[in-house]
Protein backbone atom coordinates (compact mmCIF):
# COMPACT_ATOMS: atom_id res chain seq x y z
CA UNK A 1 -5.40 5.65 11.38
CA UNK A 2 -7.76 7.95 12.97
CA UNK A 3 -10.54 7.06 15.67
CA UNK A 4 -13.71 7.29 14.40
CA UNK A 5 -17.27 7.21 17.01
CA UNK A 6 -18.64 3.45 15.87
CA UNK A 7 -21.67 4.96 15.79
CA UNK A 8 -21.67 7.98 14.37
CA UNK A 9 -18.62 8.12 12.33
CA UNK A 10 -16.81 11.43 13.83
CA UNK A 11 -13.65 11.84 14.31
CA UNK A 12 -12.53 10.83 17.97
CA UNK A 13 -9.59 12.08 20.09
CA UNK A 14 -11.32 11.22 23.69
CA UNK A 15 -9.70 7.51 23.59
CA UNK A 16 -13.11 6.02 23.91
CA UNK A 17 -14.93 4.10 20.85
CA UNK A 18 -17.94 6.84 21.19
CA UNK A 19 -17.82 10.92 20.22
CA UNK A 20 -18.86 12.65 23.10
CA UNK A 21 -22.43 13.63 21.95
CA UNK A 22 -22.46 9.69 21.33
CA UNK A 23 -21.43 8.86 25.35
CA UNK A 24 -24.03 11.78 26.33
CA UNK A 25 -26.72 9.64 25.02
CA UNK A 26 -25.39 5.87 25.60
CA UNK A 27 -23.04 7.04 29.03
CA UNK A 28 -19.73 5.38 29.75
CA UNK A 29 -21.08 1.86 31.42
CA UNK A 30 -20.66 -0.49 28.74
CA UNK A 31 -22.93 -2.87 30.13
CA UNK A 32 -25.40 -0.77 30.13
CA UNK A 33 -25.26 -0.61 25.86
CA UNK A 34 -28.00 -2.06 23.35
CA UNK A 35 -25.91 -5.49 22.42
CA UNK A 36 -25.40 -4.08 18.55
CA UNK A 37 -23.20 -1.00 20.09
CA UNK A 38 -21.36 -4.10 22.00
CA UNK A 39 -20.86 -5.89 18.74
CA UNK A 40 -20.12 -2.60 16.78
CA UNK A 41 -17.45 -2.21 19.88
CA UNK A 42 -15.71 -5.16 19.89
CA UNK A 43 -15.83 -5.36 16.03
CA UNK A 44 -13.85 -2.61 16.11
CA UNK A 45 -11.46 -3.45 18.61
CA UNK A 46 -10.92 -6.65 16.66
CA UNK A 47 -9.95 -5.28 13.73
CA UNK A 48 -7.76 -2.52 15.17
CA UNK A 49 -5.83 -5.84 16.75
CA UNK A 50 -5.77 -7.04 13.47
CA UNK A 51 -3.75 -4.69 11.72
CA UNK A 52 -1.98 -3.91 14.52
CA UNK A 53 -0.87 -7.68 14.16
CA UNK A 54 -0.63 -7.63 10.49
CA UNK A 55 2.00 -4.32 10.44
CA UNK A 56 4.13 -6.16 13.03
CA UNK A 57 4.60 -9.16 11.59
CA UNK A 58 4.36 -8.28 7.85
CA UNK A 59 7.74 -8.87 5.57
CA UNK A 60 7.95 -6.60 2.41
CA UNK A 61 9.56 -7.76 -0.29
CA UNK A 62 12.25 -5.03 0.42
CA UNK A 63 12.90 -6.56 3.34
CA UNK A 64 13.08 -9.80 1.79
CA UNK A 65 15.56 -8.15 -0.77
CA UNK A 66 13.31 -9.06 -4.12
CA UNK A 67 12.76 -5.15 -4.29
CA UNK A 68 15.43 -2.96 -3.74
C-alpha cells in the first residue's frame, strides 16, 4: 500500500501523512492544523490500523484447508 499526502493525494515516501509542498504550507506542528486536516489525519491512521489488524488476524480458507 503506498502513502498517499491526505490532502493532496501524492504519492509520499517522507513517512509523514503530508507531501512536502503540503507540510510547506500547513508545517510539521500538528496542533497547529485546521481540525479537518486532524480528522483527515487520524482517519487515516485508523484505517491503516485497520487493515493492518485485519491481514494479521485473517484465516483463508487455504489455511483452513477448504481450498487447497
Amino acid at each position: 500500500m503506498q502513502n498517499r499526502c491526505v490532502i493532496c493525494g501524492k504519492v509520499i515516501t517522507n513517512g509523514f501523512n503530508l507531501c512536502e509542498s503540503c507540510l510547506r504550507e500547513y508545517g510539521r506542528d500538528k496542533s497547529r492544523y485546521p481540525e479537518w486536516l486532524k480528522f483527515l489525519i487520524a482517519d487515516t491512521n485508523r484505517e491503516v490500523r485497520q487493515e493492518r489488524r485485519i491481514s494479521q488476524r485473517e484465516i483463508s480458507f487455504t489455511d483452513l484447508g477448504l481450498y487447497d
